[in-house]
C-alpha atoms as a PDB file:
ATOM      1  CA  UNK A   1      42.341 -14.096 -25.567  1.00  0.00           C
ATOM      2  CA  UNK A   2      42.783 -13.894 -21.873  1.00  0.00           C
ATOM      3  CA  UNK A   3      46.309 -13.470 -20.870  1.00  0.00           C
ATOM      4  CA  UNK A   4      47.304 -13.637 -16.719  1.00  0.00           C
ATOM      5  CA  UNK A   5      50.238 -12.946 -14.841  1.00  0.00           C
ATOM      6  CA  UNK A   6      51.205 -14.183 -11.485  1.00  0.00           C
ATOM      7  CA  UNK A   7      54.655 -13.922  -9.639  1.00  0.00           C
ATOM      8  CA  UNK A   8      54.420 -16.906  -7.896  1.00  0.00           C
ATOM      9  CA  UNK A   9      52.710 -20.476  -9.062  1.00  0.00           C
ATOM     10  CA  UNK A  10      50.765 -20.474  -6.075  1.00  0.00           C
ATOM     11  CA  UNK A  11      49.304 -17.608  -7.225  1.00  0.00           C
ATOM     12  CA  UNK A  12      48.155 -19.515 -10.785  1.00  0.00           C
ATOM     13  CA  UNK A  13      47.471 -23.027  -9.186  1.00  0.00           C
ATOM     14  CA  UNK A  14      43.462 -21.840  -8.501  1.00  0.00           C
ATOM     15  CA  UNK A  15      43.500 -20.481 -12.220  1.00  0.00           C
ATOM     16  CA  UNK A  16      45.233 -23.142 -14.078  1.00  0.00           C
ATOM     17  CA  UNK A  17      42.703 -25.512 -12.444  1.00  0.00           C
ATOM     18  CA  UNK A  18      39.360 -23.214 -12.923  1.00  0.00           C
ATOM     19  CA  UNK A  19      41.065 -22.499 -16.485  1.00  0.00           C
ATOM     20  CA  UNK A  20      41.932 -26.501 -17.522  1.00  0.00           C
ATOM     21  CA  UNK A  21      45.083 -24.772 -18.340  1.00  0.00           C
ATOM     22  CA  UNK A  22      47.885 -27.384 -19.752  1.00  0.00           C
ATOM     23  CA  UNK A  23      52.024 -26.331 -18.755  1.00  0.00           C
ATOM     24  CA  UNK A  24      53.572 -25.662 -22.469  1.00  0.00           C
ATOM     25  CA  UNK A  25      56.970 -27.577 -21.965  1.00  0.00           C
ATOM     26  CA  UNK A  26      58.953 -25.850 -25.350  1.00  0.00           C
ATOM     27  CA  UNK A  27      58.950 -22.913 -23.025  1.00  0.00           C
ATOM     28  CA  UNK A  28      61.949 -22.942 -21.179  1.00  0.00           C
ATOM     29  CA  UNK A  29      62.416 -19.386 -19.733  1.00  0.00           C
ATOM     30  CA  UNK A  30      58.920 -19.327 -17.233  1.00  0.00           C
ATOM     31  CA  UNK A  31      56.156 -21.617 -16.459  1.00  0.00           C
ATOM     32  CA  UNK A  32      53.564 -20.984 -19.150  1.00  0.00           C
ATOM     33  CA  UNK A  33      50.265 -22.512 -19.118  1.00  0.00           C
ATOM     34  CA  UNK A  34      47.433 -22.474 -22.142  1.00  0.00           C
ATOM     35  CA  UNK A  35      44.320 -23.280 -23.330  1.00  0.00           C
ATOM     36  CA  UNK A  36      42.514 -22.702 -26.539  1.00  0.00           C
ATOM     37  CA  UNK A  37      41.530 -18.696 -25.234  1.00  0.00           C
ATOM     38  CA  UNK A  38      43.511 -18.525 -22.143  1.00  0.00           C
ATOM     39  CA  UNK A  39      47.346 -18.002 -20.766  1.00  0.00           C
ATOM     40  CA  UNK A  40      48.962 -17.693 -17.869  1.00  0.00           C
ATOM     41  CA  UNK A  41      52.620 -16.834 -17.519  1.00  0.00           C
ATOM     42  CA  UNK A  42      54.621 -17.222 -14.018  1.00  0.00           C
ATOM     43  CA  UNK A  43      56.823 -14.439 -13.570  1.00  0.00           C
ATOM     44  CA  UNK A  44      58.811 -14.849 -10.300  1.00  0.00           C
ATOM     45  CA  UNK A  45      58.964 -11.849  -7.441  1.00  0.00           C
ATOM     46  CA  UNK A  46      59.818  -8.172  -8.594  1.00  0.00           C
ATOM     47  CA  UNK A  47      58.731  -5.781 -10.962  1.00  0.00           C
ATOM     48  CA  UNK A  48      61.740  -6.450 -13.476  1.00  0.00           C
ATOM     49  CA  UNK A  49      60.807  -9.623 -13.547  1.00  0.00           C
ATOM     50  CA  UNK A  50      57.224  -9.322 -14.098  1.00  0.00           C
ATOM     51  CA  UNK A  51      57.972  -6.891 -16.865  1.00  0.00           C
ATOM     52  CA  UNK A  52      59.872  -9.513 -18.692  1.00  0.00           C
ATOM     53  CA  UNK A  53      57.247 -12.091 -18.393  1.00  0.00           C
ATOM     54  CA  UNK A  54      54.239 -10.170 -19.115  1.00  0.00           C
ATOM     55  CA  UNK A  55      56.252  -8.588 -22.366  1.00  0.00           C
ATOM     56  CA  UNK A  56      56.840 -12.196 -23.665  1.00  0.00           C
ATOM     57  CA  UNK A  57      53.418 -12.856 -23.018  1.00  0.00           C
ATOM     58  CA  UNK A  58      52.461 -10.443 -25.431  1.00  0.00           C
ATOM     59  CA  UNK A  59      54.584 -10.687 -27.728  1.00  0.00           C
ATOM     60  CA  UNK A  60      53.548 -14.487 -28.012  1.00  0.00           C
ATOM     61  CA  UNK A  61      49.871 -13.653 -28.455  1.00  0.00           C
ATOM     62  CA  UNK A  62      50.661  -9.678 -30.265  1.00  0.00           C
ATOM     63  CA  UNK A  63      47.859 -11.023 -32.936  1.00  0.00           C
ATOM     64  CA  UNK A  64      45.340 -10.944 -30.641  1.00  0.00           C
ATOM     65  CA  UNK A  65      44.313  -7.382 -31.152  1.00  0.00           C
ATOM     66  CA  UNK A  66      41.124  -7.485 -28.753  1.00  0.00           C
ATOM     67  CA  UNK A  67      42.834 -10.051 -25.868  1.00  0.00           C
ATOM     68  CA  UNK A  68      43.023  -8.333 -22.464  1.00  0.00           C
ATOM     69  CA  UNK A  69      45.950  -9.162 -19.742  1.00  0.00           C
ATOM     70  CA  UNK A  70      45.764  -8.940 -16.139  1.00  0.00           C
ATOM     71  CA  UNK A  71      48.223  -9.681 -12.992  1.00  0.00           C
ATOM     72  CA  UNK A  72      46.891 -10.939 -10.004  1.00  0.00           C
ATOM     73  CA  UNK A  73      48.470 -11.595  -6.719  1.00  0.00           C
ATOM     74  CA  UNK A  74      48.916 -10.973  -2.801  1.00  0.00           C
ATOM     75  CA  UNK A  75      49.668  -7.451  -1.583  1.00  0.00           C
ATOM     76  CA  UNK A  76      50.785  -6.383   2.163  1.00  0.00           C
ATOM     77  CA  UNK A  77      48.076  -3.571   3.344  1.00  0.00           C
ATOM     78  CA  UNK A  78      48.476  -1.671   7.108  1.00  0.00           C
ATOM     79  CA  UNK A  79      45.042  -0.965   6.701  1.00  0.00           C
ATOM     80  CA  UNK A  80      42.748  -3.673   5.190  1.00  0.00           C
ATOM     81  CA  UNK A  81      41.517  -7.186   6.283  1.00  0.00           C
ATOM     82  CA  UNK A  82      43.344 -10.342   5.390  1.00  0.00           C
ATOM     83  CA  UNK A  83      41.974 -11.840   2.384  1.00  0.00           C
ATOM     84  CA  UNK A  84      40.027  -9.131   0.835  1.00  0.00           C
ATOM     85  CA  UNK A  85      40.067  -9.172  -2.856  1.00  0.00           C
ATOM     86  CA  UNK A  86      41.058  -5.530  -4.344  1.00  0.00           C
ATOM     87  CA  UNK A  87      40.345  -4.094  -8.027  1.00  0.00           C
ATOM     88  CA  UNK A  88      43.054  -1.724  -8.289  1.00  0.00           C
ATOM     89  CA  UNK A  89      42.811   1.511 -10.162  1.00  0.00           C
ATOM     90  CA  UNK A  90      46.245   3.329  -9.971  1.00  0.00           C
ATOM     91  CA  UNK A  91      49.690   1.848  -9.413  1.00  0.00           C
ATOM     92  CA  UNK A  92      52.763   3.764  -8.138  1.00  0.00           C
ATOM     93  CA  UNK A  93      55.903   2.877  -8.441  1.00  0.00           C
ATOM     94  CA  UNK A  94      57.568   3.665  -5.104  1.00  0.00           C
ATOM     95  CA  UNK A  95      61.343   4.242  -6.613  1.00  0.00           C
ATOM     96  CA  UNK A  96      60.482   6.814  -9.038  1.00  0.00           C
ATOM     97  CA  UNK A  97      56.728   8.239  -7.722  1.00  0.00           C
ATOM     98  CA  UNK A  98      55.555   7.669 -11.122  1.00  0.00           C
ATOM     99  CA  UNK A  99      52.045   7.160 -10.964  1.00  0.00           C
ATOM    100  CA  UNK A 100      49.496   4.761 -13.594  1.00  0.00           C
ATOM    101  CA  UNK A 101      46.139   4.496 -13.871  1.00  0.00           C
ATOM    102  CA  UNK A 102      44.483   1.204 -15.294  1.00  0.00           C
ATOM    103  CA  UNK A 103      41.407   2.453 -16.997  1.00  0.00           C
ATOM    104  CA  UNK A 104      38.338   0.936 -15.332  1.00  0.00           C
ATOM    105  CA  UNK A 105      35.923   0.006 -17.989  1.00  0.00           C
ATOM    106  CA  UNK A 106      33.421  -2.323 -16.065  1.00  0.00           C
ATOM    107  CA  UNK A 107      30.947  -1.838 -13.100  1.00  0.00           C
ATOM    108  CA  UNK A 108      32.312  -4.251 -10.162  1.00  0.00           C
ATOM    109  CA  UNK A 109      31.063  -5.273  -6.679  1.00  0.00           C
ATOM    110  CA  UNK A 110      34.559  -5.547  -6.213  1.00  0.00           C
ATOM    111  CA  UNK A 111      36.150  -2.969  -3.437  1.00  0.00           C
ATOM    112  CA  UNK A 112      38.941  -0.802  -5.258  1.00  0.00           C
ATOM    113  CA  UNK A 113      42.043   0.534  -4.323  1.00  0.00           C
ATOM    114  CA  UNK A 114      45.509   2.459  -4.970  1.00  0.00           C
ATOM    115  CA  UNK A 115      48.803   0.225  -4.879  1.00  0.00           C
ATOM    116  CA  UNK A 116      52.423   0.711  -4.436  1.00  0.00           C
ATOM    117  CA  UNK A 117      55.047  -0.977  -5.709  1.00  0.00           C
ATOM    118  CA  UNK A 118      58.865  -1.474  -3.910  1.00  0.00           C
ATOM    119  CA  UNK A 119      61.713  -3.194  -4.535  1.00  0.00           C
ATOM    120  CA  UNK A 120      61.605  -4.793  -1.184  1.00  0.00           C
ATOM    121  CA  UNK A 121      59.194  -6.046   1.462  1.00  0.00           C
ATOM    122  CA  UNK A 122      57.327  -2.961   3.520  1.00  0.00           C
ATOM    123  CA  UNK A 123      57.145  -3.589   7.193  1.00  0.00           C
ATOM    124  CA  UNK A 124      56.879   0.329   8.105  1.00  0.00           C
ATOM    125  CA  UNK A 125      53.760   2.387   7.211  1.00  0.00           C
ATOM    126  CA  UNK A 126      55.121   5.250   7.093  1.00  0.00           C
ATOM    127  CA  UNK A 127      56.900   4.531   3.729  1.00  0.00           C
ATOM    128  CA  UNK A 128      53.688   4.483   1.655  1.00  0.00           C
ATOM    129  CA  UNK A 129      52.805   7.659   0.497  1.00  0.00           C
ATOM    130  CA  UNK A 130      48.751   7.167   1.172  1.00  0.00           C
ATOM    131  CA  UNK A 131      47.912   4.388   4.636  1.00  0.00           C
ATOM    132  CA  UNK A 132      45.531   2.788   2.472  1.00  0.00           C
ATOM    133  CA  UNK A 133      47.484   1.492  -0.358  1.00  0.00           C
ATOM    134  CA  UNK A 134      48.061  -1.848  -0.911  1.00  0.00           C
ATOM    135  CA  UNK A 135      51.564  -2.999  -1.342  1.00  0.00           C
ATOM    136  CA  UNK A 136      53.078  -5.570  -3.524  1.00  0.00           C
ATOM    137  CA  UNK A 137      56.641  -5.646  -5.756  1.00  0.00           C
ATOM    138  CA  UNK A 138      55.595  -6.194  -9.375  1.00  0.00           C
ATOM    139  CA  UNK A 139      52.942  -4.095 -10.428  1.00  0.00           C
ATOM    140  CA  UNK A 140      54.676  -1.199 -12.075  1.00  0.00           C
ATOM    141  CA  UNK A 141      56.585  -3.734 -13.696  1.00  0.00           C
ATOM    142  CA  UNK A 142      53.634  -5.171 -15.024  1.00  0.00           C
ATOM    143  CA  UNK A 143      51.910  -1.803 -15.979  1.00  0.00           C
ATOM    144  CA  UNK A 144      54.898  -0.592 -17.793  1.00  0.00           C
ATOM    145  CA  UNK A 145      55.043  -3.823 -19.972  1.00  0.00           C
ATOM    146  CA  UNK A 146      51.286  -4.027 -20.151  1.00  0.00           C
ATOM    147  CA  UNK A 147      51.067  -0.485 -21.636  1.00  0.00           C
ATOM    148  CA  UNK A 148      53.747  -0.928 -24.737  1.00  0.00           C
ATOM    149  CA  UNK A 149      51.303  -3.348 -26.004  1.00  0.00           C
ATOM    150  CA  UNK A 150      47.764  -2.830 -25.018  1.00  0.00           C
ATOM    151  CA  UNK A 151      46.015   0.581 -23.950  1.00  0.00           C
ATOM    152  CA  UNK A 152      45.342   0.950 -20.335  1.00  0.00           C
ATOM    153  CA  UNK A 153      41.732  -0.169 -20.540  1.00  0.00           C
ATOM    154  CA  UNK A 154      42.833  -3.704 -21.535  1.00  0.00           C
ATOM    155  CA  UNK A 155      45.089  -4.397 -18.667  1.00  0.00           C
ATOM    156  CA  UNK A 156      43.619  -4.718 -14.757  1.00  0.00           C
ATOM    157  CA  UNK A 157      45.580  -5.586 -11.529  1.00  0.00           C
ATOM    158  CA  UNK A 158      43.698  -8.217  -8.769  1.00  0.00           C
ATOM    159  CA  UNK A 159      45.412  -8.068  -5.312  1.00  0.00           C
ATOM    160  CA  UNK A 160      44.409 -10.338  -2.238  1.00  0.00           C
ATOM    161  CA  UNK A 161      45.854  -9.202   0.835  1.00  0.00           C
ATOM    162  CA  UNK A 162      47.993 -11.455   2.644  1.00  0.00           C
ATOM    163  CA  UNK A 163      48.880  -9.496   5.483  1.00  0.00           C
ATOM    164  CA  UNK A 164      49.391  -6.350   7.244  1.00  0.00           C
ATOM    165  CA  UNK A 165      52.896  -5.497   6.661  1.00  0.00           C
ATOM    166  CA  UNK A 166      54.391  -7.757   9.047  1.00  0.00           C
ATOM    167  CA  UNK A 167      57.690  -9.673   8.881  1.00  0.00           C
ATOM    168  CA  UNK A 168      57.635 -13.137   7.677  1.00  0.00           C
ATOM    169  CA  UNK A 169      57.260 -15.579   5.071  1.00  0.00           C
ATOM    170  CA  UNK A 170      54.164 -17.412   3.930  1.00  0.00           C
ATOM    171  CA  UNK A 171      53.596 -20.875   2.901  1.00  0.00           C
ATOM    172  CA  UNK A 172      52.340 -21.677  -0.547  1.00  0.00           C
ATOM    173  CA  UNK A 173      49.449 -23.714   0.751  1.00  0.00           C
ATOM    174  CA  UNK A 174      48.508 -20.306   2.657  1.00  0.00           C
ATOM    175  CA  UNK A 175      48.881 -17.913  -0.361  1.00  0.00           C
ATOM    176  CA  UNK A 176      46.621 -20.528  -2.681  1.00  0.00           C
ATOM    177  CA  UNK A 177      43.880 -20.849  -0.033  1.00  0.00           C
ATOM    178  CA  UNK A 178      43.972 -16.889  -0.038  1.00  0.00           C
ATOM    179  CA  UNK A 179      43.660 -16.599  -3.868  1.00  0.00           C
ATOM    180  CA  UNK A 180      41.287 -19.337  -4.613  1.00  0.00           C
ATOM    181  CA  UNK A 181      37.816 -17.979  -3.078  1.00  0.00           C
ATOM    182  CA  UNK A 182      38.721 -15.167  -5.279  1.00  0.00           C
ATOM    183  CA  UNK A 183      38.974 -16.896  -8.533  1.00  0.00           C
ATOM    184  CA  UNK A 184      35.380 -16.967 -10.230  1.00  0.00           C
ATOM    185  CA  UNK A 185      35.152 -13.131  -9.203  1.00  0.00           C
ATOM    186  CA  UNK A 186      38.540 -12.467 -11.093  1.00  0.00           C
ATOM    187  CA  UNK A 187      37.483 -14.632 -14.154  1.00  0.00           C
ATOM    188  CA  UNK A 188      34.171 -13.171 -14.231  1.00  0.00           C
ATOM    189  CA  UNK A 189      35.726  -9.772 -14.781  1.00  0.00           C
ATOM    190  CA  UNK A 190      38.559 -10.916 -17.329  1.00  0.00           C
ATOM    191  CA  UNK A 191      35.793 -12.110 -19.156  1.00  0.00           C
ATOM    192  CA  UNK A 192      33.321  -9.709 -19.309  1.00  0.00           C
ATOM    193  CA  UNK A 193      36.182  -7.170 -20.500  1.00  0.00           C
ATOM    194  CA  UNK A 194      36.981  -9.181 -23.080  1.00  0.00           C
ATOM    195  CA  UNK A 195      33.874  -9.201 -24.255  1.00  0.00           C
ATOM    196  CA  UNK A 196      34.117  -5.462 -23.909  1.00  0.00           C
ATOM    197  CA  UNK A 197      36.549  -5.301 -26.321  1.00  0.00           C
ATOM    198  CA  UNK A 198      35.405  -8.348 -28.663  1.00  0.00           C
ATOM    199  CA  UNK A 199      32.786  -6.702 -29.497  1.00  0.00           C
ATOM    200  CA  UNK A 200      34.019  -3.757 -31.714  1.00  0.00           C
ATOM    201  CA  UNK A 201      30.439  -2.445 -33.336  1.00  0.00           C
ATOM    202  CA  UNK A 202      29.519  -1.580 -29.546  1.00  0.00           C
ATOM    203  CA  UNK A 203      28.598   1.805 -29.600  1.00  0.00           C
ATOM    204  CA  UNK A 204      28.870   3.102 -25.670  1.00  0.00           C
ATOM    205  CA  UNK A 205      28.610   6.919 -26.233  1.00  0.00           C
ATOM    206  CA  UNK A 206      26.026   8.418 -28.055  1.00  0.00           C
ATOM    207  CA  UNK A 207      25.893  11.064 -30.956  1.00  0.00           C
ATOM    208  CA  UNK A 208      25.918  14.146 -28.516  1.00  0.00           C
ATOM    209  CA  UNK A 209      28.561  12.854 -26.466  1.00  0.00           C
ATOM    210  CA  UNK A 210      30.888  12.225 -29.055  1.00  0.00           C
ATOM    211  CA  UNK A 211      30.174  16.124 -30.501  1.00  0.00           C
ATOM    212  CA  UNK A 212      30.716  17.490 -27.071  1.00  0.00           C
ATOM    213  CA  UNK A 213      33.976  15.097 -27.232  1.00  0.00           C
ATOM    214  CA  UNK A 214      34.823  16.870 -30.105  1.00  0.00           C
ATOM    215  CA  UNK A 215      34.360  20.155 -28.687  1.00  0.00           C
ATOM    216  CA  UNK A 216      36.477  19.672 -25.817  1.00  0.00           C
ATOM    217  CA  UNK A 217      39.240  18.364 -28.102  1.00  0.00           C
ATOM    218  CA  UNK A 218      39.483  21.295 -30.092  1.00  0.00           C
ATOM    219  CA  UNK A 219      38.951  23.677 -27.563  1.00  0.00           C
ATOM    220  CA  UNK A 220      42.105  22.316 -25.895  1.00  0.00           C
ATOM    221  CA  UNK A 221      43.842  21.273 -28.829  1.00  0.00           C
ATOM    222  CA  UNK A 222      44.817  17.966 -28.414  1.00  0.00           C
ATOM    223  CA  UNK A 223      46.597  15.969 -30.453  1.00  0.00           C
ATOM    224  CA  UNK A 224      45.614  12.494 -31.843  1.00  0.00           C
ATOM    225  CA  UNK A 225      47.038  10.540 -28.893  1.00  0.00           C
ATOM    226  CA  UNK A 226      45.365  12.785 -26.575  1.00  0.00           C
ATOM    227  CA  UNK A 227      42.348  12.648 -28.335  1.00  0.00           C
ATOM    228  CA  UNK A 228      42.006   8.836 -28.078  1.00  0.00           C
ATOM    229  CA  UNK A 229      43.384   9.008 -24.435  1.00  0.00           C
ATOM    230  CA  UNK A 230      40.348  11.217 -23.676  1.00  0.00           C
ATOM    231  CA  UNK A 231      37.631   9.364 -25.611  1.00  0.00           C
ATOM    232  CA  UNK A 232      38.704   6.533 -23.489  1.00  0.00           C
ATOM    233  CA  UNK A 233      38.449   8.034 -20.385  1.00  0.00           C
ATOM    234  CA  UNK A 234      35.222   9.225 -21.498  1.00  0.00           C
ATOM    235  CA  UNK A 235      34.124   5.681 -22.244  1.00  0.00           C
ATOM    236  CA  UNK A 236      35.441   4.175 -19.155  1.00  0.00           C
ATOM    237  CA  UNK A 237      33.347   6.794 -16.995  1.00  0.00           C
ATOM    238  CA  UNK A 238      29.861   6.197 -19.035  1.00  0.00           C
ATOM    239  CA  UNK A 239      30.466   2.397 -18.758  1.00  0.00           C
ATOM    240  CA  UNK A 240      30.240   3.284 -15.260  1.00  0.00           C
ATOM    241  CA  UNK A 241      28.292   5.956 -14.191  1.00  0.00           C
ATOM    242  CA  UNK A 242      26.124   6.282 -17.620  1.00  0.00           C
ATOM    243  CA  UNK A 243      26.714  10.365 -17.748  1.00  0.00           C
ATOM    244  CA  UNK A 244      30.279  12.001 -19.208  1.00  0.00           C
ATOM    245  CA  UNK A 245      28.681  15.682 -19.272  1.00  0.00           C
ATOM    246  CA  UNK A 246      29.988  16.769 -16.174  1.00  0.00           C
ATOM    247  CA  UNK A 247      33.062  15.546 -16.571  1.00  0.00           C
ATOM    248  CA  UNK A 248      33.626  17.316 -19.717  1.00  0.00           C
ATOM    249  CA  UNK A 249      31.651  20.609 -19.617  1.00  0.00           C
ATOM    250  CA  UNK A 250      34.034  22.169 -16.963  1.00  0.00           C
ATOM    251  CA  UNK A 251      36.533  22.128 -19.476  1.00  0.00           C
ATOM    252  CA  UNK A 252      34.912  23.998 -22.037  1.00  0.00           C
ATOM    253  CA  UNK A 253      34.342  26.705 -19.338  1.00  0.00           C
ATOM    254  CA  UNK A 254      37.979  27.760 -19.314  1.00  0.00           C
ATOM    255  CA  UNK A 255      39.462  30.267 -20.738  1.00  0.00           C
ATOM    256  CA  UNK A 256      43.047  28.954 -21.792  1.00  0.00           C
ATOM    257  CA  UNK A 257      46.075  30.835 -21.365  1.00  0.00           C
ATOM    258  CA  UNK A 258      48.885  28.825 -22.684  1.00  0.00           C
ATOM    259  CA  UNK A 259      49.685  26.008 -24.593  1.00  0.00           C
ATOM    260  CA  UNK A 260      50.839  24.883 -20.951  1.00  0.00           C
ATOM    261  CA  UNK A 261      47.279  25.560 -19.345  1.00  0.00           C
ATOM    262  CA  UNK A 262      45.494  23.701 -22.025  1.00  0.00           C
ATOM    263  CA  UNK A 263      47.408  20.425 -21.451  1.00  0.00           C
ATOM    264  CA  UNK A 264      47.054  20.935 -17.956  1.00  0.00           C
ATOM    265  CA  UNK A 265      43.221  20.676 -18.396  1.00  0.00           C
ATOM    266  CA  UNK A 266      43.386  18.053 -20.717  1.00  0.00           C
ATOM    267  CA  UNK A 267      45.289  16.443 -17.670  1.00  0.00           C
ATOM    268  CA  UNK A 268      42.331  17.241 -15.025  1.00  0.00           C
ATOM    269  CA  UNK A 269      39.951  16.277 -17.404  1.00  0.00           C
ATOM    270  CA  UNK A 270      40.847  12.669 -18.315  1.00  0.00           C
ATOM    271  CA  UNK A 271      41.830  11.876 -14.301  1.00  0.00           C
ATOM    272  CA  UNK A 272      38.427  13.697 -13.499  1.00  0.00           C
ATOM    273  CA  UNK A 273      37.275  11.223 -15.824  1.00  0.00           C
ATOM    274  CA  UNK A 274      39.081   8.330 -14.642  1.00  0.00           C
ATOM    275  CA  UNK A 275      38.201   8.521 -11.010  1.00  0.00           C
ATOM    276  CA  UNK A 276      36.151   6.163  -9.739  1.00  0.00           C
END
């Protein structure tokens, strides 16, 4: 199942109509639209609010254990071109400097970048806490549902910018006519992640990765969790750049000191693993 998230129905109007998507009227609460394999929820503007709708959009499709879920939308940038499609691979939430990182699975053509989220339109630079962020108000909100329900390599963010953190509003025609060149790239990469995960007898790393995995995992001592959060960090990095060795060895190469120091590797590990 593909599951999408929009704040505005602008936003889904290009994917309702590539999807043949039909508006499910029992569902009082948001504008919900289905098909047989696909769903797209309308949240409305702010990351509270696109927690709430991308939770209930789970929760109405929770049986689909290999479905991924995305959020796609219009972000303000100071230092991008209007209408450039982003693939974005960490989202910080502004109010609290939390940071998360979508794991990136799939080779794209697609530009990435870092986002930040706020709870109000950015007309000043200097808030963001890197120039070339892209900035938008629902992300986190999206990330933090996403991630109760799905690990981080079966969520991904699509931004379009809109504009470069000026004042003003814009129309709905506008905002469509941004999204909609957009819309076979975006679908192209829901689907082919899906098909990621579909497929469960995939085997991406190979017999001596998954022993060096193993060595790095007891060398550090992680835990379950920790060991599946680094196996798919290690996937996510083969997928796309077909070598995990040097991203791993370095950690075998330290002496630990601590309990501390080991999860501190384990930390530098998985976001040397992560990066793109």
């Amino acid at each position: 199942m593909i599951l999408l998230t929009t704040a505005l129905y602008c936003e889904a109007k290009p994917f309702i109509k590539a999807l043949g998507l039909k508006k499910d009227l029992t569902m009082r609460s948001h504008e919900l639209f289905r098909s047989e394999d696909c769903a797209l929820i309308v949240s409305g503007i702010g990351k509270t609010n696109a927690a709430i709708a991308t939770t209930l959009l789970l929760h109405l499709y929770s049986d689909h254990e290999h479905g991924v879920v995305g959020n796609i939308g219009i972000a303000g940038a100071a230092s991008h071109e209007k209408g450039e499609l982003r693939l974005i691979h960490k989202v910080r939430e502004a109010a609290t400097g939390t940071n998360f990182y979508p794991e990136q699975l799939l080779r794209t053509e697609t530009a990435e970048s870092s986002l930040e989220t706020f709870d109000m339109p950015v007309t000043d630079p200097a808030l963001l806490d890197q120039k070339e962020s892209l900035v938008d108000m629902e992300a986190s909100g999206f990330v933090q549902a996403a991630s109760r329900f799905v690990d981080n390599s079966r969520f991904f963010l699509f931004k379009c910018v809109s504009d470069n953190l000026e004042c003003g509003v814009l129309s709905a025609q506008i905002i469509e006519s941004l999204i909609e060149p957009h819309t076979d790239t975006i679908l192209r990469y829901a689907r082919s992640l899906h098909a990621l995960h579909l497929d469960s007898q995939i085997e991406i790393l190979t017999g001596q990765e998954k022993k060096l995995l193993d060595k790095v995992s007891k060398h550090l001592s992680l835990t379950k969790n920790e060991e599946h959060l680094l196996e798919q960090a290690a996937v996510g990095h083969k997928i796309r750049t077909g070598d995990i060795t040097r991203g791993l060895y370095p950690a075998l190469k330290v002496e630990l000191e601590s309990v501390e120091h080991a999860k501190q590797i384990f930390h530098e590990t998985r976001s040397s693993l992560s990066t793109p």
